[in-house]
N, C-alpha and C. Protein backbone atom coordinates (compact mmCIF):
# COMPACT_ATOMS: atom_id res chain seq x y z
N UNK A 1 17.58 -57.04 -101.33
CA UNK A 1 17.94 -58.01 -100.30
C UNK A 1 17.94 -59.43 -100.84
N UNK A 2 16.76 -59.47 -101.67
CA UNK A 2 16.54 -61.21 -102.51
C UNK A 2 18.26 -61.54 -103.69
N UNK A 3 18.56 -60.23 -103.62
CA UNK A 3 19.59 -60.57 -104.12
C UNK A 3 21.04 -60.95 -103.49
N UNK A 4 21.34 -59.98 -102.49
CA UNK A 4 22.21 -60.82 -101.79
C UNK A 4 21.79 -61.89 -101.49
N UNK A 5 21.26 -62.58 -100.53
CA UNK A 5 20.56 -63.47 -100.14
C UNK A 5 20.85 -65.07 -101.31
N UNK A 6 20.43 -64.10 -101.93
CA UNK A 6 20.93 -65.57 -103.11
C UNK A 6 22.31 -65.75 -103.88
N UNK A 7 23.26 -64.34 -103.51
CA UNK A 7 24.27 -64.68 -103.52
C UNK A 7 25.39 -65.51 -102.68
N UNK A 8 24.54 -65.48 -101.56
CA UNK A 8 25.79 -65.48 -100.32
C UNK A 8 24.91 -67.58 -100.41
N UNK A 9 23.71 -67.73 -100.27
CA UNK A 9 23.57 -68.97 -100.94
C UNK A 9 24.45 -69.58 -102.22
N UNK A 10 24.48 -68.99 -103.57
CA UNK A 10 25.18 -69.32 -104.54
C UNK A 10 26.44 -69.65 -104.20
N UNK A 11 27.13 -68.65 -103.57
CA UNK A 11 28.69 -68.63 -102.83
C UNK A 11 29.11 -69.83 -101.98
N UNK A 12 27.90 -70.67 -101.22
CA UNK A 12 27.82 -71.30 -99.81
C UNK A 12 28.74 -72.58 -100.74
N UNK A 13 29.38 -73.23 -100.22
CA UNK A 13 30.33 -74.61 -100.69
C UNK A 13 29.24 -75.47 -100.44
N UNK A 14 27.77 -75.75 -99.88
CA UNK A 14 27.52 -76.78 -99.10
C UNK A 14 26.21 -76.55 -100.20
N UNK A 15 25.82 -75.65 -100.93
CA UNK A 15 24.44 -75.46 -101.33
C UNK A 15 24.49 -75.10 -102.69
N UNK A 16 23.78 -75.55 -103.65
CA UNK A 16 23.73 -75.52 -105.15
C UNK A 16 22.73 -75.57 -105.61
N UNK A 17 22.05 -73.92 -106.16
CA UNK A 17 21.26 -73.96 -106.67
C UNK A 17 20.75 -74.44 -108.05
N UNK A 18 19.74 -75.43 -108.08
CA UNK A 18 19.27 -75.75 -109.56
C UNK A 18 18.29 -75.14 -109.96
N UNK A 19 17.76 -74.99 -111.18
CA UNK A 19 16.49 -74.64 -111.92
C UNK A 19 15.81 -75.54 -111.52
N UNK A 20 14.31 -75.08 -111.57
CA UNK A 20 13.01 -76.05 -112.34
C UNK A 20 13.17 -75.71 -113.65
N UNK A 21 11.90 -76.49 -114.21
CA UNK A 21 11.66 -76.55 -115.51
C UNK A 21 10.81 -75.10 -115.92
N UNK A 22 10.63 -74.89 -116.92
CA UNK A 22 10.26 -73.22 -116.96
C UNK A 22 9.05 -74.10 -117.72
N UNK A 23 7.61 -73.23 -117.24
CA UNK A 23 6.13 -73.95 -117.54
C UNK A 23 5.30 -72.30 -117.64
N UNK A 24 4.50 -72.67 -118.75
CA UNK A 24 3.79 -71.26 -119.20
C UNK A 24 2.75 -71.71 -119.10
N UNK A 25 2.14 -70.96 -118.74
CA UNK A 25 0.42 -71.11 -118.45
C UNK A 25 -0.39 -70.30 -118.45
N UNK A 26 -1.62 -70.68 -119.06
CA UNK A 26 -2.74 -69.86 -119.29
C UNK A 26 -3.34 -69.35 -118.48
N UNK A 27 -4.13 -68.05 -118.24
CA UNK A 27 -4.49 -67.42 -117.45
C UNK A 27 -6.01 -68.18 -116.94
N UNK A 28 -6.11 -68.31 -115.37
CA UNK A 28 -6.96 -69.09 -115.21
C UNK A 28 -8.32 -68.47 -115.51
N UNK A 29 -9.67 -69.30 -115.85
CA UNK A 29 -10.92 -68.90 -115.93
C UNK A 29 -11.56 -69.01 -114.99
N UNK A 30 -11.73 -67.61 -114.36
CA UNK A 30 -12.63 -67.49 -113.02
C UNK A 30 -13.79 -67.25 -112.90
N UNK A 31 -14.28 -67.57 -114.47
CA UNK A 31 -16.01 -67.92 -114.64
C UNK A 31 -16.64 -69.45 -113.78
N UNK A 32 -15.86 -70.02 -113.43
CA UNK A 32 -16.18 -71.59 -112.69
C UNK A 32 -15.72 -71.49 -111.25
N UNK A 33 -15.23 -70.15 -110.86
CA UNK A 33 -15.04 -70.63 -108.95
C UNK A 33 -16.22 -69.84 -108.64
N UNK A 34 -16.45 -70.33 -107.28
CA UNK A 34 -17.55 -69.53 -106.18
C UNK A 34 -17.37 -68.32 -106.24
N UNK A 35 -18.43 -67.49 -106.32
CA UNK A 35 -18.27 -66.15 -106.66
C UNK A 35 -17.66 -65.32 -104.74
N UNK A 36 -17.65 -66.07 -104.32
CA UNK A 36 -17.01 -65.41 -102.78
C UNK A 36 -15.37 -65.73 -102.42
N UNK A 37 -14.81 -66.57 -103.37
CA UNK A 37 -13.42 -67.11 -103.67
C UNK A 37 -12.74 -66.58 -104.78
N UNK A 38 -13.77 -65.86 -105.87
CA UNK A 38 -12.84 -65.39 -107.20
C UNK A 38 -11.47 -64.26 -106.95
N UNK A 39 -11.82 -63.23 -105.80
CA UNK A 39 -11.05 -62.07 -105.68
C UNK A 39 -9.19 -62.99 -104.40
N UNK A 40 -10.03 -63.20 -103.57
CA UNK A 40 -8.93 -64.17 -103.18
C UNK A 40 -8.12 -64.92 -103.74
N UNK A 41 -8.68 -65.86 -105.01
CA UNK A 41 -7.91 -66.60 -105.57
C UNK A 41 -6.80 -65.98 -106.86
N UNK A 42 -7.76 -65.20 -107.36
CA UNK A 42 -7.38 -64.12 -107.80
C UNK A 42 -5.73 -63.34 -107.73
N UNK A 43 -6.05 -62.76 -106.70
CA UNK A 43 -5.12 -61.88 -105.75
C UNK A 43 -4.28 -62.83 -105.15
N UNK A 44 -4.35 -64.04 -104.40
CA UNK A 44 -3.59 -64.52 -103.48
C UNK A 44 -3.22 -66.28 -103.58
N UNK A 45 -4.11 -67.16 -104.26
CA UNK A 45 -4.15 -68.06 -103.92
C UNK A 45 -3.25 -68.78 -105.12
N UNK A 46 -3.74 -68.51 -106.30
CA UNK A 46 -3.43 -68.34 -107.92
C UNK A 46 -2.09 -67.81 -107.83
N UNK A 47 -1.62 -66.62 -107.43
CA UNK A 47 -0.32 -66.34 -107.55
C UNK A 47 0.78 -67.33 -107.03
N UNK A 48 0.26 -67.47 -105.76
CA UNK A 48 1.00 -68.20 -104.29
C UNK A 48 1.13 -70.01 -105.50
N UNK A 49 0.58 -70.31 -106.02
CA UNK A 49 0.46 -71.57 -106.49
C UNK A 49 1.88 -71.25 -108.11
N UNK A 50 1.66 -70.39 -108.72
CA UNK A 50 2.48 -70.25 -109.79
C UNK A 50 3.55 -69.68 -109.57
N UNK A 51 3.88 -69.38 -107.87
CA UNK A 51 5.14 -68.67 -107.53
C UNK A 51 5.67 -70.21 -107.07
N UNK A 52 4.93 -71.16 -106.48
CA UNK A 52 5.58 -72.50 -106.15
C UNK A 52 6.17 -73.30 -106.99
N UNK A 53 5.41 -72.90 -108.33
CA UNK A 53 5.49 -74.05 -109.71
C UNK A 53 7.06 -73.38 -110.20
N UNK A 54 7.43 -72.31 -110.04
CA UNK A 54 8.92 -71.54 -110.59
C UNK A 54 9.71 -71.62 -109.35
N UNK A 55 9.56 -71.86 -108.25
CA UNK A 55 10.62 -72.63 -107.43
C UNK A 55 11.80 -73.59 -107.87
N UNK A 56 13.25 -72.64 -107.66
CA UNK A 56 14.47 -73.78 -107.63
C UNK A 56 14.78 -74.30 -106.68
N UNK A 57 15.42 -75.45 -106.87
CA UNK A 57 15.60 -75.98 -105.85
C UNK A 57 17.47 -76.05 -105.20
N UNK A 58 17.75 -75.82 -103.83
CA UNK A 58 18.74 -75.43 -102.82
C UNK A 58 19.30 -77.01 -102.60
N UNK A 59 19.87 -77.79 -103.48
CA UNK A 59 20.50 -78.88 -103.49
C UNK A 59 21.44 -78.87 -102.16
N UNK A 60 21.81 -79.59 -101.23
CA UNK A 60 23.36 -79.38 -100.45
C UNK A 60 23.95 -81.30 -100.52
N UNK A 61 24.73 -80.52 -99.64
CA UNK A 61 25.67 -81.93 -99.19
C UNK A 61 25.59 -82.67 -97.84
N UNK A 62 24.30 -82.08 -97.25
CA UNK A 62 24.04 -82.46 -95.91
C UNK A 62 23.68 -84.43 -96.45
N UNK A 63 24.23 -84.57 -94.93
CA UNK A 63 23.99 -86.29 -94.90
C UNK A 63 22.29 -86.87 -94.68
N UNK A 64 21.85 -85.52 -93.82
CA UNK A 64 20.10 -85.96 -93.07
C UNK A 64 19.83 -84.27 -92.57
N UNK A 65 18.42 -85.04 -92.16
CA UNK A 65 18.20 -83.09 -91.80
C UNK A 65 18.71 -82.45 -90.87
N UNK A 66 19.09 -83.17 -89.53
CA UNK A 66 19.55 -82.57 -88.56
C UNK A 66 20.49 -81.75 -89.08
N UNK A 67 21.58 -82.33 -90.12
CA UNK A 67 22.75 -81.57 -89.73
C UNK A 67 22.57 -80.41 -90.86
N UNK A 68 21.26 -80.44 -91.96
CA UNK A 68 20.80 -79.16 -92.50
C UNK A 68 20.58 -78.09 -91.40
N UNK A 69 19.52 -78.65 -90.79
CA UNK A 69 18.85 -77.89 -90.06
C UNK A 69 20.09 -77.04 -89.12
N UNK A 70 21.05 -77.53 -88.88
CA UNK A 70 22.06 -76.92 -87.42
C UNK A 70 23.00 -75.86 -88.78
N UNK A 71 23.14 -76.55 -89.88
CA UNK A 71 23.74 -75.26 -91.08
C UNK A 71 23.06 -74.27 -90.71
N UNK A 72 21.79 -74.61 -91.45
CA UNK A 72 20.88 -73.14 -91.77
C UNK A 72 20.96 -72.22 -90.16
N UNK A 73 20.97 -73.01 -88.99
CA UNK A 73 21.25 -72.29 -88.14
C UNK A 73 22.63 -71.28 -88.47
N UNK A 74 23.09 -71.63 -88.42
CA UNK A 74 24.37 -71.07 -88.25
C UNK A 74 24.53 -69.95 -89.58
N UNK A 75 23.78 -70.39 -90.84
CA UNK A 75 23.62 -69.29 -91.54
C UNK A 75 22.47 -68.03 -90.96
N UNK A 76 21.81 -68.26 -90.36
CA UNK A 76 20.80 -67.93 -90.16
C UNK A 76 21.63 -66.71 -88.74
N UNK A 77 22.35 -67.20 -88.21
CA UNK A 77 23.00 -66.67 -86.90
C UNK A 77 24.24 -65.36 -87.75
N UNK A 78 24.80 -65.36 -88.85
CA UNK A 78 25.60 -64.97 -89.87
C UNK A 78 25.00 -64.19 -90.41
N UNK A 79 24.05 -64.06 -90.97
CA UNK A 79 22.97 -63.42 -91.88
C UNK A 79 21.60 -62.75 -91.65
N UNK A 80 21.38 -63.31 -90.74
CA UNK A 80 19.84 -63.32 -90.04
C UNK A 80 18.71 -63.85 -90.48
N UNK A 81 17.91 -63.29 -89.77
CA UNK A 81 16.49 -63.95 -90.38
C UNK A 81 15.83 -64.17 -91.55
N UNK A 82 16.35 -63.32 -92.37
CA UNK A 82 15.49 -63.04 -93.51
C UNK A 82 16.45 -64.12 -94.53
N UNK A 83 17.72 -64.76 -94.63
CA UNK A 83 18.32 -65.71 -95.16
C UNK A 83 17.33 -67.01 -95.02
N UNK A 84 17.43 -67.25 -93.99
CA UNK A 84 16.31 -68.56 -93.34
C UNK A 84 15.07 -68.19 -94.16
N UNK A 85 14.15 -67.30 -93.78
CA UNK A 85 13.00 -67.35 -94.74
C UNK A 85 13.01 -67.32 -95.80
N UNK A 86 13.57 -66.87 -96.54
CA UNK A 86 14.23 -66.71 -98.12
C UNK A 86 14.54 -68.25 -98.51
N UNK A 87 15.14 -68.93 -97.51
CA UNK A 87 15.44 -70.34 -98.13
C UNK A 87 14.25 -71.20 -98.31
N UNK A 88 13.74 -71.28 -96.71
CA UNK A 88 12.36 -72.01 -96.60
C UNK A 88 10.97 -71.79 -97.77
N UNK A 89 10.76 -70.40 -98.38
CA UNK A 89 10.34 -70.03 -99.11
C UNK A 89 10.38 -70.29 -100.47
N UNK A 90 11.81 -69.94 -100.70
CA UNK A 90 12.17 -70.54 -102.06
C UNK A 90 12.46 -71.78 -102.76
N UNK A 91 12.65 -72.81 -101.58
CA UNK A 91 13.19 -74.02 -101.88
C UNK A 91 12.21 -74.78 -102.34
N UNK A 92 12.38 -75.30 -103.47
CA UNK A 92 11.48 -76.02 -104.35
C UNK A 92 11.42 -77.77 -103.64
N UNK A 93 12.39 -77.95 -102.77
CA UNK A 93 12.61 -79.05 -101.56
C UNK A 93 11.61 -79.07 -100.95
N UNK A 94 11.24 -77.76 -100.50
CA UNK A 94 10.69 -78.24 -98.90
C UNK A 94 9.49 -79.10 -99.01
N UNK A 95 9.39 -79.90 -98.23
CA UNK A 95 8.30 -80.85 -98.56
C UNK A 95 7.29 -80.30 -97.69
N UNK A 96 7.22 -79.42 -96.91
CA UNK A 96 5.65 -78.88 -95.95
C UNK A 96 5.18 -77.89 -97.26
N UNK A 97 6.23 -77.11 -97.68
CA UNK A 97 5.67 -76.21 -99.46
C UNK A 97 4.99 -77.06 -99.76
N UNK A 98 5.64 -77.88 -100.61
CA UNK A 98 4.86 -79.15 -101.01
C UNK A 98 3.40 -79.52 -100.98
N UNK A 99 3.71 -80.17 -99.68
CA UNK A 99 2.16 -80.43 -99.37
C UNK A 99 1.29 -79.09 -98.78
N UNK A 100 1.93 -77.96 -98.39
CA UNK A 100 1.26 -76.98 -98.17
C UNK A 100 0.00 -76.74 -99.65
N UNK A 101 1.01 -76.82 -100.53
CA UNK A 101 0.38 -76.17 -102.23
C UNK A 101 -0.52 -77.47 -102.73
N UNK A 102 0.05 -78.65 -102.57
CA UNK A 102 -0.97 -79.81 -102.95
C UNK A 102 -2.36 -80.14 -102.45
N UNK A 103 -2.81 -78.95 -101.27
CA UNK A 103 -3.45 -79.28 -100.68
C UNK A 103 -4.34 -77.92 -100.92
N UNK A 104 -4.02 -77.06 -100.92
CA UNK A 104 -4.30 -75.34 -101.84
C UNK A 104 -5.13 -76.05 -102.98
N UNK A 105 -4.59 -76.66 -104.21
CA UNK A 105 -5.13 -77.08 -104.81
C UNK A 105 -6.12 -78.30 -104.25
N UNK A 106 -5.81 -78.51 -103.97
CA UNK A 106 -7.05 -79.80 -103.58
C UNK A 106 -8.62 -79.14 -102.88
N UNK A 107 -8.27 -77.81 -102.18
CA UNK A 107 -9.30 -76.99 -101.73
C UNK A 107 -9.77 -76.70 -103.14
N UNK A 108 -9.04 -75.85 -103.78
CA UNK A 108 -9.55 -75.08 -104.93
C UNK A 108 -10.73 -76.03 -105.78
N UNK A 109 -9.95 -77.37 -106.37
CA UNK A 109 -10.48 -78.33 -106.99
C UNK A 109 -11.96 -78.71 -106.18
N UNK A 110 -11.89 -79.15 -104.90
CA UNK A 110 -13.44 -79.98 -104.59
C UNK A 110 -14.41 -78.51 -103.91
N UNK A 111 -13.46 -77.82 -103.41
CA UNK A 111 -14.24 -76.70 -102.99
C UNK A 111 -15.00 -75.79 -103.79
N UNK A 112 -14.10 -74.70 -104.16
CA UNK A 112 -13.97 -73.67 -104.95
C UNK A 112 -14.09 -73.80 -106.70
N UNK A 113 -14.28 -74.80 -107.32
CA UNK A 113 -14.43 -74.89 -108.54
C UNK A 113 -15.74 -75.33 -109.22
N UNK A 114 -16.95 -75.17 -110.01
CA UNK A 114 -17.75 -75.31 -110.23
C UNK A 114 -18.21 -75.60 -111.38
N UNK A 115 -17.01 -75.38 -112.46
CA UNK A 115 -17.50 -75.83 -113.76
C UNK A 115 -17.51 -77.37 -114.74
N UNK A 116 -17.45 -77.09 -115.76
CA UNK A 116 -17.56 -78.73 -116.59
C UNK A 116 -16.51 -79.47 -116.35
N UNK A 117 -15.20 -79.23 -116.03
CA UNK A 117 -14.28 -80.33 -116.23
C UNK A 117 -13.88 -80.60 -114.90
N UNK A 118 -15.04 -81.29 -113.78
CA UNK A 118 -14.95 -81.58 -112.73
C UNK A 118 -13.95 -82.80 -112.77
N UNK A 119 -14.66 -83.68 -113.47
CA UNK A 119 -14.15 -85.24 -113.90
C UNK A 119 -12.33 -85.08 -114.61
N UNK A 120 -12.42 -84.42 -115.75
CA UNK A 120 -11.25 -83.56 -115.50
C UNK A 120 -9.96 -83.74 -114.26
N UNK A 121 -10.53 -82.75 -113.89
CA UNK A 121 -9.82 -82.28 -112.62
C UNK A 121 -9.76 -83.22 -111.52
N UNK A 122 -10.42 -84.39 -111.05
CA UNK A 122 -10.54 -85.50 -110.30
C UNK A 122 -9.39 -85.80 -110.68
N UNK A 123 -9.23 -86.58 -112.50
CA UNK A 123 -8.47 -87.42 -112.17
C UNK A 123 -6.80 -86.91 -112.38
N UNK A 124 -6.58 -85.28 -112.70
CA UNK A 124 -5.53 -85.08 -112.29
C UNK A 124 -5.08 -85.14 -110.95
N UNK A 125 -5.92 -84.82 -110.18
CA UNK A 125 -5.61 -84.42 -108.82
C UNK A 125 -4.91 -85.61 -107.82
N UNK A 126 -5.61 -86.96 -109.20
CA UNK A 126 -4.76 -88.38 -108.72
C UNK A 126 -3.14 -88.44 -108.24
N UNK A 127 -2.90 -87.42 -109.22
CA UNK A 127 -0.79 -87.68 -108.97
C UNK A 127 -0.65 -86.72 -107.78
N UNK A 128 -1.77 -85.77 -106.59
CA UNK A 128 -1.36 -85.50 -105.62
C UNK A 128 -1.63 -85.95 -104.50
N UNK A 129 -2.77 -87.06 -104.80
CA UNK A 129 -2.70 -88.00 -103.35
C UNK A 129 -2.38 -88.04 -102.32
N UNK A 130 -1.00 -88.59 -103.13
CA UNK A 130 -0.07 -89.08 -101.63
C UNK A 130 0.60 -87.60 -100.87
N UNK A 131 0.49 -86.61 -101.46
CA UNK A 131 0.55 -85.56 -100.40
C UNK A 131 -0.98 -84.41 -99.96
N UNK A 132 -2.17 -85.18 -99.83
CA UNK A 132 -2.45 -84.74 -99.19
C UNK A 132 -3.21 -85.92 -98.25
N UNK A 133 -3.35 -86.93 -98.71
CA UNK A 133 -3.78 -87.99 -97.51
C UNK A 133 -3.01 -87.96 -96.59
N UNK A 134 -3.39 -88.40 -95.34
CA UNK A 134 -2.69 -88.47 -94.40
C UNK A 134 -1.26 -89.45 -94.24
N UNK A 135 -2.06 -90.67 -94.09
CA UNK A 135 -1.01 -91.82 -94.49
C UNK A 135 -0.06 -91.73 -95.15
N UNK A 136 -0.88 -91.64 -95.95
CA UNK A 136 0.03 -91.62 -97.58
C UNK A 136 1.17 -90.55 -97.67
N UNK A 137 0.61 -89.24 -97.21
CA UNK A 137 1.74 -88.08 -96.91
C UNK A 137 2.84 -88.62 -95.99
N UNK A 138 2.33 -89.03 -95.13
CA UNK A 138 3.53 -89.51 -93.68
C UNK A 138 4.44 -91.08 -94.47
N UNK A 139 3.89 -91.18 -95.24
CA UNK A 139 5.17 -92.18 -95.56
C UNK A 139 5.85 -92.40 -96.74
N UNK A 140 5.05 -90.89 -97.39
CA UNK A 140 5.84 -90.43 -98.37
C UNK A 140 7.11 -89.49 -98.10
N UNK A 141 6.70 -88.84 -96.69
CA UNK A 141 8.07 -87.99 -96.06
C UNK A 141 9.01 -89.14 -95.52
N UNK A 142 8.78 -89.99 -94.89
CA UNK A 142 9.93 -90.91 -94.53
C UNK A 142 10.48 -91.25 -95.59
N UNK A 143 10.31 -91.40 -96.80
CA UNK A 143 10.84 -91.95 -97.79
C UNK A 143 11.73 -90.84 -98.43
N UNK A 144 11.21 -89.97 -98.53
CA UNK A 144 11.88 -88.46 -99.01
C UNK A 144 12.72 -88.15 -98.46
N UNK A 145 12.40 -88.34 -97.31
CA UNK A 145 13.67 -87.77 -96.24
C UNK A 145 15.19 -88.93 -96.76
N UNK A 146 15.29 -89.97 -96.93
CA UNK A 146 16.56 -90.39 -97.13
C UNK A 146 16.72 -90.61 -98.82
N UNK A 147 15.68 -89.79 -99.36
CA UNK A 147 16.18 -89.77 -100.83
C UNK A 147 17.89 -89.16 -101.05
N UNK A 148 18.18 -89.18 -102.24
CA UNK A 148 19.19 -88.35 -102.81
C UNK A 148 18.56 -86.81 -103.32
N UNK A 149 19.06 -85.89 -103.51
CA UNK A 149 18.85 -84.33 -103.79
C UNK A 149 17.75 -84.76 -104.67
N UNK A 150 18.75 -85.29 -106.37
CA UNK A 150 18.39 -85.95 -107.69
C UNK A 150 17.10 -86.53 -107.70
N UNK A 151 17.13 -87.69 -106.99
CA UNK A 151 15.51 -87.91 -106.39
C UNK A 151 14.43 -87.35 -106.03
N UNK A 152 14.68 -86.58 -104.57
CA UNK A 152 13.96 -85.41 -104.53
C UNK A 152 13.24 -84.09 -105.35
N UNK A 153 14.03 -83.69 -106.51
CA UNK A 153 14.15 -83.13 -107.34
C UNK A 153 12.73 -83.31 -108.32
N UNK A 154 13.29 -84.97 -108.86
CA UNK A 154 12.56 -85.59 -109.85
C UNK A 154 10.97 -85.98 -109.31
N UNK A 155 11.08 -86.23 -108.02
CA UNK A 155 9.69 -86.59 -107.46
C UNK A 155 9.11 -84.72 -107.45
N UNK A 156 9.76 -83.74 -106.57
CA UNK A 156 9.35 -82.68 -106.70
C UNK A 156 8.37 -82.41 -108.06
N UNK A 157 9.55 -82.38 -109.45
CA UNK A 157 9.28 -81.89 -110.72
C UNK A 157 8.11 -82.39 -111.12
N UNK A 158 7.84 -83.85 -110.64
CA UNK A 158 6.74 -84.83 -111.20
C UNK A 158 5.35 -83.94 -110.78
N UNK A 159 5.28 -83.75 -109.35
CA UNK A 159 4.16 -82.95 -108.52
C UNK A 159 3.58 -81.49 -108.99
N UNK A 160 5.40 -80.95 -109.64
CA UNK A 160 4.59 -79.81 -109.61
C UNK A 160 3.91 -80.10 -111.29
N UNK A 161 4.11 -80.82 -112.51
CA UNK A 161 3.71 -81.04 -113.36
C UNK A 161 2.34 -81.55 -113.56
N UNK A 162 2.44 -82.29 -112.57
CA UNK A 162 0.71 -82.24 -111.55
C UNK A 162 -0.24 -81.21 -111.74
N UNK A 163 0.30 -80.57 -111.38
CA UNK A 163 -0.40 -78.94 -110.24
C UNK A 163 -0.06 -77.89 -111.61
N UNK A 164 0.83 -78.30 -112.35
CA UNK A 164 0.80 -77.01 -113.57
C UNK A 164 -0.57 -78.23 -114.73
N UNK A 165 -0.73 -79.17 -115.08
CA UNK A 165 -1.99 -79.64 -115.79
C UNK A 165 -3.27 -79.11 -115.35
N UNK A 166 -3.38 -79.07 -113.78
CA UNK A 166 -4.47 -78.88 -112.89
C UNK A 166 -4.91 -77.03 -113.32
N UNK A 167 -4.14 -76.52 -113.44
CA UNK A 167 -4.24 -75.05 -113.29
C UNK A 167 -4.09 -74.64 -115.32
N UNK A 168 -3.63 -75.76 -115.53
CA UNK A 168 -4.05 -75.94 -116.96
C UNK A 168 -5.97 -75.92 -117.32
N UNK A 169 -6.25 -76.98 -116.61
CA UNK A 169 -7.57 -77.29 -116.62
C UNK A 169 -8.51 -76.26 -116.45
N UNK A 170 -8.23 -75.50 -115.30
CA UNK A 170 -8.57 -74.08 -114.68
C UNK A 170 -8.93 -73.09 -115.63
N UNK A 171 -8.09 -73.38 -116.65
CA UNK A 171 -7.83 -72.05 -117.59
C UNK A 171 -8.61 -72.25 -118.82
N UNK A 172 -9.33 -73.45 -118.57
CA UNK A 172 -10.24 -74.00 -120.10
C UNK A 172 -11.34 -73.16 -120.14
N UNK A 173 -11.93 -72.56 -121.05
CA UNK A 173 -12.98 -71.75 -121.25
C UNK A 173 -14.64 -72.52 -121.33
């Protein structure tokens, strides 16, 4: 199904899929989380974070979101449901992903992590800030929102390069 799905996207005149950057990473060391978080993170949390970092991104030609949002309807009405989630999912765009995962990590980091490279890990966690403060998030989406794709993209790539150092750190013995 993931394959149609991304054909009939590929096909769409209005939508162009790009790559991310391809990032290899070390397997994290789960000698430093809470021993009641290792199997979760493990299994669910860790994956969910390195399935975000290989996210492409669904470029279009929309002017603003509304008139995305009334597309995807209409693809969504064409195709069904599972097109729509497939996009929302995969799109290395979406900015609630985004801050959904910047904030995953930000649990992991002050919560769930316990070993030496606390200090470390602080001051990566600097380049995700502005998506998980409040403020700072809300007027980093107004700004996003009338970026260009290209823009979007490049701020995206910056974040997740972020979040792939961070999970770098993770993996130090």
């Amino acid at each position: 199904m993931a394959g149609d799905i991304e054909r009939i996207l590929t096909d769409d005149p209005h939508i162009k899929i790009m790559p991310t950057k391809e990032r290899i990473l070390e397997e994290i060391n789960y000698d430093f989380i809470i021993p009641e978080k290792k199997d979760d993170l493990r299994t669910k949390t860790i994956p969910l974070i390195q399935e975000f970092l290989k996210t492409q991104y669904f470029a279009d030609d929309f002017e603003n979101h509304t008139e995305r949002a009334k597309y995807l309807e209409k693809l969504q009405e064409i195709h069904g449901q599972e097109l729509f989630r497939y996009y929302k999912l995969n799109n290395g765009m979406g900015f609630n992903t985004l801050t959904q995962t910047a904030m995953i990590i930000d649990s992991l980091v002050n919560q769930d992590y316990t070993g030496p490279n606390k200090e470390e890990l602080t001051k990566a966690m600097k380049g995700l800030r502005d998506l998980i403060e409040y403020n700072k998030m809300t007027r980093l989406y107004q700004k996003y929102r009338t970026w260009t794709n290209e823009e979007r993209i490049q701020m995206v790539e910056n974040k997740k390069e972020c979040m792939a150092e961070i999970l770098q750190i993770l993996a130090k013995r």
